[in-house]
PDB file of N, CA and C in Angstrom:
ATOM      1  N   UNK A   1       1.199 -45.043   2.619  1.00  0.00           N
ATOM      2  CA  UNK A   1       1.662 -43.824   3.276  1.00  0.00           C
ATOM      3  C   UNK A   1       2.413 -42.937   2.283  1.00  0.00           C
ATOM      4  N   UNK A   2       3.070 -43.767   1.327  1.00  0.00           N
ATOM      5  CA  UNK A   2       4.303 -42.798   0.501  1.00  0.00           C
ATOM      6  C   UNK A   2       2.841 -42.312  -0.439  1.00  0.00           C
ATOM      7  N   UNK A   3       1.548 -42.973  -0.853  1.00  0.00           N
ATOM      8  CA  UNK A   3       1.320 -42.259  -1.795  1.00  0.00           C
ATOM      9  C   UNK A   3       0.531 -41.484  -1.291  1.00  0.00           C
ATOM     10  N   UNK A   4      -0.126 -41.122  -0.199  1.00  0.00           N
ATOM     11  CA  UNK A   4      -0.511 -40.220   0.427  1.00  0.00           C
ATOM     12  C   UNK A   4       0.308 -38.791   0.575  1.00  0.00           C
ATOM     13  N   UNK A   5       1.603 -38.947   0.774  1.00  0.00           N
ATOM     14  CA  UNK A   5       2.756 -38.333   0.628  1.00  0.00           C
ATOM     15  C   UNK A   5       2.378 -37.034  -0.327  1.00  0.00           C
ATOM     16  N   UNK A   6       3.293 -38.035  -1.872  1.00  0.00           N
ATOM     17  CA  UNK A   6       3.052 -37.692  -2.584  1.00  0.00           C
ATOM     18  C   UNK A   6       1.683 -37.045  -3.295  1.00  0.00           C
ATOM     19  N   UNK A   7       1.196 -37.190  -2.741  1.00  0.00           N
ATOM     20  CA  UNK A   7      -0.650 -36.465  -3.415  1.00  0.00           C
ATOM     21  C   UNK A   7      -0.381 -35.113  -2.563  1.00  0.00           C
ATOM     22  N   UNK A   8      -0.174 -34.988  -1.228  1.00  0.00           N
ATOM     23  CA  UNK A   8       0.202 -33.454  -0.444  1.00  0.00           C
ATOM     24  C   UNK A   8       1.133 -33.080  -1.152  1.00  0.00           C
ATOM     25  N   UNK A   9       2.347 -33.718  -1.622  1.00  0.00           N
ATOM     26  CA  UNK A   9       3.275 -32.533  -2.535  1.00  0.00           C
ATOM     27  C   UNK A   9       2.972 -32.018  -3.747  1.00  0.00           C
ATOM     28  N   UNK A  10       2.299 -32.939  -4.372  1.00  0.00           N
ATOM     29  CA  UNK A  10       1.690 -32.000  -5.744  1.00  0.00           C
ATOM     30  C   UNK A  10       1.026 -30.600  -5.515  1.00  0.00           C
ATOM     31  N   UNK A  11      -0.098 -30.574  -4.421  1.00  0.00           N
ATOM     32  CA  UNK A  11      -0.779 -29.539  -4.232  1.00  0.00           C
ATOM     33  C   UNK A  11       0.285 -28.253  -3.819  1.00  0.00           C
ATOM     34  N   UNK A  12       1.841 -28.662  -3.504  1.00  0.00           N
ATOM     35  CA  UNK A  12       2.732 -27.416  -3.173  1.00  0.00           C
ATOM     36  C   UNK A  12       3.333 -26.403  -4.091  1.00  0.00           C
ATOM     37  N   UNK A  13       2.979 -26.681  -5.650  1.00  0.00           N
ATOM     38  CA  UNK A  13       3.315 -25.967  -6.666  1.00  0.00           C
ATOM     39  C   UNK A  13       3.315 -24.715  -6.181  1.00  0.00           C
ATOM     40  N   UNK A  14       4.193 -24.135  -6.878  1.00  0.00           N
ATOM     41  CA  UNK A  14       4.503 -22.294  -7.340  1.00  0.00           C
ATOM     42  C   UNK A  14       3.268 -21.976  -7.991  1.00  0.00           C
ATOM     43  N   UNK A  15       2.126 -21.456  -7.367  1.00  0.00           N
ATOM     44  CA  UNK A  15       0.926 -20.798  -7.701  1.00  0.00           C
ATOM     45  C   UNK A  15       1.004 -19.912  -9.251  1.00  0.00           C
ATOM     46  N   UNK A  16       2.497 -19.081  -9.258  1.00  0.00           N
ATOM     47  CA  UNK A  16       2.490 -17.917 -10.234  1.00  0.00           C
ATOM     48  C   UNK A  16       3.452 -18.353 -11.040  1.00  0.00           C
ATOM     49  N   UNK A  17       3.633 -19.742 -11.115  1.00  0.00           N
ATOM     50  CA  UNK A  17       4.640 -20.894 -12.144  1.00  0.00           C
ATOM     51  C   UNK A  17       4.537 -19.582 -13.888  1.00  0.00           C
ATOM     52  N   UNK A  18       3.195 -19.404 -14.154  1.00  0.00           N
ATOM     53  CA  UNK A  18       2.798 -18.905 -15.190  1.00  0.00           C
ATOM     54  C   UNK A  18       3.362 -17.429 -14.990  1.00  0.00           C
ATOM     55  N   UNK A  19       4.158 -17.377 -15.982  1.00  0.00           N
ATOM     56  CA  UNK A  19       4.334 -15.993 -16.403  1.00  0.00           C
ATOM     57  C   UNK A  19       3.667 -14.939 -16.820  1.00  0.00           C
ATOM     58  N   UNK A  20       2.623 -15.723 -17.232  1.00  0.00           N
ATOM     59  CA  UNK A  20       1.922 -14.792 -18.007  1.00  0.00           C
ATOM     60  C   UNK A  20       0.904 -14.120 -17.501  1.00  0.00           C
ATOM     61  N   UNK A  21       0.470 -14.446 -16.091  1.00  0.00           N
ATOM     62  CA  UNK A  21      -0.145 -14.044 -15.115  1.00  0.00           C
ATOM     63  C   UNK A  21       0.937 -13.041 -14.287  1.00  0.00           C
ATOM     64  N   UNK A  22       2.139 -13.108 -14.341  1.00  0.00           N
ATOM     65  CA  UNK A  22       3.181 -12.260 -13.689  1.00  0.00           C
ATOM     66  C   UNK A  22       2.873 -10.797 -14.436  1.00  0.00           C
ATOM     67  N   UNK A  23       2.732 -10.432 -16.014  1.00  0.00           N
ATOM     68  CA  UNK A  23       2.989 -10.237 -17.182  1.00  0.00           C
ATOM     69  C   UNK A  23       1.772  -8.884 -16.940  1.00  0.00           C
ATOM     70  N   UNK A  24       0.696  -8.910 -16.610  1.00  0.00           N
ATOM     71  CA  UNK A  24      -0.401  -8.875 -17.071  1.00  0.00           C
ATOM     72  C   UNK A  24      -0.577  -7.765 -16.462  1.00  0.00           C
ATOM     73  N   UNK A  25       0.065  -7.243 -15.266  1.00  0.00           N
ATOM     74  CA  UNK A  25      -0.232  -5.426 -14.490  1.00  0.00           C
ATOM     75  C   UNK A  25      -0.366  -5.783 -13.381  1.00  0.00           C
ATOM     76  N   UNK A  26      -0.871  -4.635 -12.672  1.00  0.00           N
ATOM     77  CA  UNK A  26      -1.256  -4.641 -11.485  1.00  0.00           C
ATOM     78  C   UNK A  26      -2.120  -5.833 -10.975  1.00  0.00           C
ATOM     79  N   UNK A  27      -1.785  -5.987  -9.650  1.00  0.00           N
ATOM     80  CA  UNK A  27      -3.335  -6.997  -9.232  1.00  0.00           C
ATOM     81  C   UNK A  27      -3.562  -6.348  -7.571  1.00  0.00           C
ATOM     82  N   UNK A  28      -4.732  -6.572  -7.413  1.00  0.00           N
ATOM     83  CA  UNK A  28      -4.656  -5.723  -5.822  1.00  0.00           C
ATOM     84  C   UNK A  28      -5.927  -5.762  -5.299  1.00  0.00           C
ATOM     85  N   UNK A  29      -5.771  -7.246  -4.405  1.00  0.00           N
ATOM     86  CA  UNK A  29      -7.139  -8.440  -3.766  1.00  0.00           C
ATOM     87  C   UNK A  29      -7.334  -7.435  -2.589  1.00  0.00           C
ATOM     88  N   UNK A  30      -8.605  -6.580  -2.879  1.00  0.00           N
ATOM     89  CA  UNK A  30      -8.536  -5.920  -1.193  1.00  0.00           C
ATOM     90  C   UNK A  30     -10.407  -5.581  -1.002  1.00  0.00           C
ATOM     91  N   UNK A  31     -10.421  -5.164  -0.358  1.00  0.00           N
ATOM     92  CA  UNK A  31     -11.896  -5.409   1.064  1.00  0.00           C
ATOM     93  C   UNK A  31     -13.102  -4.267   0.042  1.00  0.00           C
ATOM     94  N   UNK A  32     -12.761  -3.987  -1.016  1.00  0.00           N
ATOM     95  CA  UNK A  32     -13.839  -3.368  -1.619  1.00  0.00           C
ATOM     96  C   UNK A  32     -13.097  -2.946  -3.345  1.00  0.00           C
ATOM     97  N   UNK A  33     -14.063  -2.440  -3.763  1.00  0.00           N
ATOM     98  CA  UNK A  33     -13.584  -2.005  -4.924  1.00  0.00           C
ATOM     99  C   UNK A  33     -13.453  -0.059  -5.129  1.00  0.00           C
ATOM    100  N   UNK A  34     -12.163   0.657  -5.609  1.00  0.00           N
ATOM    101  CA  UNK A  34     -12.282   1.841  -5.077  1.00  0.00           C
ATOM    102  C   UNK A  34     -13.069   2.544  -6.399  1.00  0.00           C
ATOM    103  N   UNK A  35     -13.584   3.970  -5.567  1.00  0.00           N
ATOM    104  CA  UNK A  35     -14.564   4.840  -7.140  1.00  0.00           C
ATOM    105  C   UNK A  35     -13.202   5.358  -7.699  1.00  0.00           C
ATOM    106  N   UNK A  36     -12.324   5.477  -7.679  1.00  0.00           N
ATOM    107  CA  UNK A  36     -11.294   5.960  -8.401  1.00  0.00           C
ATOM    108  C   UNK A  36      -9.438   5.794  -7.618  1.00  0.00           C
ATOM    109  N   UNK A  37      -8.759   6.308  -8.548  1.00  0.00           N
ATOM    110  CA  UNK A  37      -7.413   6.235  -7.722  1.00  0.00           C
ATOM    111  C   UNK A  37      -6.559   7.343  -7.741  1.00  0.00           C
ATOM    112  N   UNK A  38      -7.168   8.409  -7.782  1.00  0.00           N
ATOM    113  CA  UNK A  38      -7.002   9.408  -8.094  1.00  0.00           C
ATOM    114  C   UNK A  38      -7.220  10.140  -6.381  1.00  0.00           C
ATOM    115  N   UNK A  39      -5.586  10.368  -5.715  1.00  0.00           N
ATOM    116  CA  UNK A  39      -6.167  10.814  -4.058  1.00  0.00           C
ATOM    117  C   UNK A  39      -6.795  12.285  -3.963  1.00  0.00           C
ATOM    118  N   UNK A  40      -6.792  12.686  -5.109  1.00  0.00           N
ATOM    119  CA  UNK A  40      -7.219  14.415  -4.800  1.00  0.00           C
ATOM    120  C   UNK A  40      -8.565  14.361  -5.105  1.00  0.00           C
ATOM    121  N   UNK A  41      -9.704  13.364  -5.388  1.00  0.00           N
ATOM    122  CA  UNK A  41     -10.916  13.016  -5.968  1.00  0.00           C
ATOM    123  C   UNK A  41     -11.437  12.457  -4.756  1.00  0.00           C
ATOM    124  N   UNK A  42     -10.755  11.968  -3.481  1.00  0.00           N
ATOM    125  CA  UNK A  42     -11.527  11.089  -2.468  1.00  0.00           C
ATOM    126  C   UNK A  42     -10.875  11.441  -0.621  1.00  0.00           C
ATOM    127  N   UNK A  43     -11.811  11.619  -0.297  1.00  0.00           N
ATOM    128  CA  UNK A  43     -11.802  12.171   1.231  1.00  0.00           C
ATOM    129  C   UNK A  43     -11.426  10.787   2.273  1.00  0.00           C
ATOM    130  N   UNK A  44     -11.962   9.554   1.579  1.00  0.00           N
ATOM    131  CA  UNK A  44     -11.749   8.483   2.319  1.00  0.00           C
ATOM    132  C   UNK A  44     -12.057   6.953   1.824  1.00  0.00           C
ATOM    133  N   UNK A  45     -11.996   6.512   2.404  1.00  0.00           N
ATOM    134  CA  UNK A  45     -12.403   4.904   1.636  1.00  0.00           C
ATOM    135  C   UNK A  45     -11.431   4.230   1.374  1.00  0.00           C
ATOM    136  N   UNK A  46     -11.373   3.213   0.529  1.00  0.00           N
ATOM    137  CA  UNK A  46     -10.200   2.307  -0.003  1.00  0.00           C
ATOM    138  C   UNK A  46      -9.266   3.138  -0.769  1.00  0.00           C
ATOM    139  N   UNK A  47      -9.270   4.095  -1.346  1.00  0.00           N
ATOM    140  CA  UNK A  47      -8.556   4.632  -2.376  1.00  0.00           C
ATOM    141  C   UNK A  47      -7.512   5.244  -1.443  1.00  0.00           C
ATOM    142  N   UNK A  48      -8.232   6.131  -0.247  1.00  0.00           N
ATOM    143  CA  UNK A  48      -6.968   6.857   0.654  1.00  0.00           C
ATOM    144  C   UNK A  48      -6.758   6.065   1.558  1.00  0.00           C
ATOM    145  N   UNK A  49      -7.236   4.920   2.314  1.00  0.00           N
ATOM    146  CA  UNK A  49      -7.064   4.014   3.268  1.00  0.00           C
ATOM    147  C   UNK A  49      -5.930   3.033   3.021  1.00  0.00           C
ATOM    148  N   UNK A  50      -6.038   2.758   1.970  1.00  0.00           N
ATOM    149  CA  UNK A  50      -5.424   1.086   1.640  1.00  0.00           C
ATOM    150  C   UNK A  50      -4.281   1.569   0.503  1.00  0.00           C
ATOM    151  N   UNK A  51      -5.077   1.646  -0.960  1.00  0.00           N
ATOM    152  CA  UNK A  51      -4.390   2.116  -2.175  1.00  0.00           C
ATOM    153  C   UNK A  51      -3.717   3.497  -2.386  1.00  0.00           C
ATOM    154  N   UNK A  52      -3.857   4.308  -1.693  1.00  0.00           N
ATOM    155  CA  UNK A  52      -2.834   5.695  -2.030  1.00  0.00           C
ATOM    156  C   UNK A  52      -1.148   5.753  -1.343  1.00  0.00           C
ATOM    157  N   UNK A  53      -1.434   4.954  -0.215  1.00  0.00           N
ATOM    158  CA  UNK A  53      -0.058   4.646  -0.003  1.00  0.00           C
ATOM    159  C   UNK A  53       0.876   3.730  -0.460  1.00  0.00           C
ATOM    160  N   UNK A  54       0.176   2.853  -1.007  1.00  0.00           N
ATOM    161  CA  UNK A  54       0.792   2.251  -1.796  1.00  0.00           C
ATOM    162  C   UNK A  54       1.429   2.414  -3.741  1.00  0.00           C
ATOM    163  N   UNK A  55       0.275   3.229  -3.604  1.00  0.00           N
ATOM    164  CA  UNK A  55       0.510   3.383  -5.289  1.00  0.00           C
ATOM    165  C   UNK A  55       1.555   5.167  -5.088  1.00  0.00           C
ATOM    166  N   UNK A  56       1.229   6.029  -4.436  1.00  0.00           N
ATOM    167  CA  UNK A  56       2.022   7.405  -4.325  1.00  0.00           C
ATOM    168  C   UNK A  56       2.832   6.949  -3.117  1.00  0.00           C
ATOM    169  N   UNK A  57       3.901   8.318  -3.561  1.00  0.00           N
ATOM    170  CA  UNK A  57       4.914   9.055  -2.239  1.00  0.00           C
ATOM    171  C   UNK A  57       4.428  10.080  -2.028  1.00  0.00           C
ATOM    172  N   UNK A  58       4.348  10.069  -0.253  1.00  0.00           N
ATOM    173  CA  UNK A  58       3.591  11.299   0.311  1.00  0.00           C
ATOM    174  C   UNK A  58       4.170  12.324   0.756  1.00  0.00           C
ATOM    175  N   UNK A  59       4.364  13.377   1.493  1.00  0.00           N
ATOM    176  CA  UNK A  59       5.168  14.379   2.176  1.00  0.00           C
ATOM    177  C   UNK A  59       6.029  14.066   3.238  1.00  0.00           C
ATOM    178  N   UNK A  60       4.731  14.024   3.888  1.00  0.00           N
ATOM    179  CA  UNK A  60       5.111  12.923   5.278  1.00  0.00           C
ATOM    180  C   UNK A  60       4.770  11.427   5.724  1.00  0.00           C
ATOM    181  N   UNK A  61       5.029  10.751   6.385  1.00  0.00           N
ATOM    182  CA  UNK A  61       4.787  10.083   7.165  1.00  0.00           C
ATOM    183  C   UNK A  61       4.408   9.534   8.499  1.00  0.00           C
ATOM    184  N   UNK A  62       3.722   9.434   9.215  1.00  0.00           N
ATOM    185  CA  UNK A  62       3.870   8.783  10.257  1.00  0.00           C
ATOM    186  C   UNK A  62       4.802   8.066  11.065  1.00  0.00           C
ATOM    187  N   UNK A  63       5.460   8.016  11.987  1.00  0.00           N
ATOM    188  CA  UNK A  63       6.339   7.071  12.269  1.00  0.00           C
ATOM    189  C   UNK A  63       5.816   6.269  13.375  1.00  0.00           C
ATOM    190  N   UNK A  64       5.789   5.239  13.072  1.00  0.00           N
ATOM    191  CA  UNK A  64       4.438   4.121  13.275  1.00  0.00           C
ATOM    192  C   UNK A  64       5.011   4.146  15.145  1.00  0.00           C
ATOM    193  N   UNK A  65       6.099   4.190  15.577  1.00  0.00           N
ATOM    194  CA  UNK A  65       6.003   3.817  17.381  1.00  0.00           C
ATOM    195  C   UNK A  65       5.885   5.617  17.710  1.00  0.00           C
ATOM    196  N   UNK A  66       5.955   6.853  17.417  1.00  0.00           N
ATOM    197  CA  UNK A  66       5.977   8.137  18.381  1.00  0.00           C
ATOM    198  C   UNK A  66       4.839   8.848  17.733  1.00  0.00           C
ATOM    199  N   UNK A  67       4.276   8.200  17.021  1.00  0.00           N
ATOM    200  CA  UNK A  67       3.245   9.195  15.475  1.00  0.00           C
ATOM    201  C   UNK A  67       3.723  10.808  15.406  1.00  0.00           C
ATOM    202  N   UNK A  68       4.529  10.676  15.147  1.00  0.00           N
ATOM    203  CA  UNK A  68       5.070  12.147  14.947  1.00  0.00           C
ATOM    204  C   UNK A  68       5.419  12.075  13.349  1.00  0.00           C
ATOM    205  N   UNK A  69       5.522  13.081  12.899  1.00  0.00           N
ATOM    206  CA  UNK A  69       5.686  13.132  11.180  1.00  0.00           C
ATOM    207  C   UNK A  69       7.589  12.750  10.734  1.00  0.00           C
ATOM    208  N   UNK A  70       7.148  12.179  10.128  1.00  0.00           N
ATOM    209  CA  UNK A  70       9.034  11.960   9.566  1.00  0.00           C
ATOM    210  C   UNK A  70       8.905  11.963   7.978  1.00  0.00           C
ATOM    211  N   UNK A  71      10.099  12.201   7.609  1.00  0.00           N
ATOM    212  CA  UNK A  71       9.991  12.737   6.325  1.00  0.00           C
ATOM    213  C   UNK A  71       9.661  11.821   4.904  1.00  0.00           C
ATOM    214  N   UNK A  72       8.906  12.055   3.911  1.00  0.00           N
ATOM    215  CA  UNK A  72       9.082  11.277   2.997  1.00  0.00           C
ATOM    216  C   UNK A  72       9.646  12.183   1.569  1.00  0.00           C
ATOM    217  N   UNK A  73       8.890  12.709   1.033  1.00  0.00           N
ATOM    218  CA  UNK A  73       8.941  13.681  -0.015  1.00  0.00           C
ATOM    219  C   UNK A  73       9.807  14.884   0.266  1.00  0.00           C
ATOM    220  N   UNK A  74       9.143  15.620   1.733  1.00  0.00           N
ATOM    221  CA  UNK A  74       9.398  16.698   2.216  1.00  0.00           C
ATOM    222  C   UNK A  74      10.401  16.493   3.226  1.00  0.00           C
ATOM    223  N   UNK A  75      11.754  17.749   2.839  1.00  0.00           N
ATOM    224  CA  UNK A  75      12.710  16.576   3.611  1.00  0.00           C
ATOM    225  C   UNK A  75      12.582  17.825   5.176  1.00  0.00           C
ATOM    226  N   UNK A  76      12.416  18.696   4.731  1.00  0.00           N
ATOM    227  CA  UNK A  76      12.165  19.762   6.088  1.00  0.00           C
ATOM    228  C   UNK A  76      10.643  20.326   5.944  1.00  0.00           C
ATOM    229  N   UNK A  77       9.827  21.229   6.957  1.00  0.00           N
ATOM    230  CA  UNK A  77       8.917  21.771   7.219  1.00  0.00           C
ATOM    231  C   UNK A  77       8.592  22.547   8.452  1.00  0.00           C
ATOM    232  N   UNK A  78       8.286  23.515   8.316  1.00  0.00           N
ATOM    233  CA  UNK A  78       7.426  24.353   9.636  1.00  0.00           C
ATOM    234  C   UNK A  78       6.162  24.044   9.930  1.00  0.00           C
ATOM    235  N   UNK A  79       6.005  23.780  11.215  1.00  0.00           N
ATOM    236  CA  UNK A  79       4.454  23.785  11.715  1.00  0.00           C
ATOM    237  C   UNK A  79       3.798  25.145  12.440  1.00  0.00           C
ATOM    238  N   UNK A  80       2.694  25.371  12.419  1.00  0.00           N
ATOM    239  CA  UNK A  80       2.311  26.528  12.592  1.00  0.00           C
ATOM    240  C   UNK A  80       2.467  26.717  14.417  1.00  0.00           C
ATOM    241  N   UNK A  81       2.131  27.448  15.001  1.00  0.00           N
ATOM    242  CA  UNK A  81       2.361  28.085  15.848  1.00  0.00           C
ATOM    243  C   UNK A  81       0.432  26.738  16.627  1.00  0.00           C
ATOM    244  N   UNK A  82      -0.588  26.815  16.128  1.00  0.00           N
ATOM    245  CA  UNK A  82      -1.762  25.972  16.695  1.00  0.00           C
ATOM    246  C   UNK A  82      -1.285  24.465  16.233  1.00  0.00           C
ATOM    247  N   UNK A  83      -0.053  24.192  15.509  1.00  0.00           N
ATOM    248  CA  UNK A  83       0.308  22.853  15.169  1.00  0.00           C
ATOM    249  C   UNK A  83      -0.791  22.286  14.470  1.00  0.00           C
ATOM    250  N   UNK A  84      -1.515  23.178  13.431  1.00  0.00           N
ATOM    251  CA  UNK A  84      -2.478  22.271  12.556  1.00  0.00           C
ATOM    252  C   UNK A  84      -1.790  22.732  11.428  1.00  0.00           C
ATOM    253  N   UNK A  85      -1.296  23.152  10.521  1.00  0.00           N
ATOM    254  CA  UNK A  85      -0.473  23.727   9.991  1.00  0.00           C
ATOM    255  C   UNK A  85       0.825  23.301   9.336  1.00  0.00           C
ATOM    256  N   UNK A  86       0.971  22.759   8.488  1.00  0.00           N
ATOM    257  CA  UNK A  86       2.756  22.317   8.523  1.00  0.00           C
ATOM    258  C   UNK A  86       3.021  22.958   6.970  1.00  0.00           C
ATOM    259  N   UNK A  87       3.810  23.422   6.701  1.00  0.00           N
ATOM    260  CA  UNK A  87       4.400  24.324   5.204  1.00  0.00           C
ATOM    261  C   UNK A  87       6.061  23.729   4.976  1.00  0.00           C
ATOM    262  N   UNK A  88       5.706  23.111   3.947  1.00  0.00           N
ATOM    263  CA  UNK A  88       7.162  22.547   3.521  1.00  0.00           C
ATOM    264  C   UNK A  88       7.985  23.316   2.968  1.00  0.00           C
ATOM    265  N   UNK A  89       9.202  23.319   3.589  1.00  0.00           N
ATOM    266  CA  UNK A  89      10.481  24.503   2.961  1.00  0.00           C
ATOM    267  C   UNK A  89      11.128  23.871   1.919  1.00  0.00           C
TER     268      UNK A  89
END
């Protein structure tokens, strides 16, 4: 039983023990590979879906329970009069 034990705790190592894998840049395991990362180059896909919020700061935000805009970048703004519209002061 104890060496049964012991054989499950070995497998519990610190995966990223290696530094040198810490060391090495970015890493970023996700559901496709993007054509670029550049958000002014792409209308949609992984790059603005997944990776642009993570890699930039945006204007606004979402505020995930009223979806109404809250501030990120932009700390005030006007919305237009048809509310499609918003111009940061």
């Amino acid at each position: 039983m104890a060496s049964v034990t012991l054989l499950l705790l070995v497998g519990c190592e610190d995966p990223f023990s290696d530094n040198a894998a810490r060391n090495r840049g970015f890493i970023y395991c996700g559901p496709g590979q993007p054509n670029t990362f550049n958000p002014q180059l792409t209308d949609g896909g992984l790059t603005a879906d997944a990776l642009s919020s993570q890699l930039f700061d945006r204007l606004l935000q979402l505020d995930p329970e009223t979806y109404q805009p809250a501030p990120m970048l932009a700390h005030s703004w006007e919305v237009s009069p048809d509310g499609k519209e918003y111009t940061s002061c």
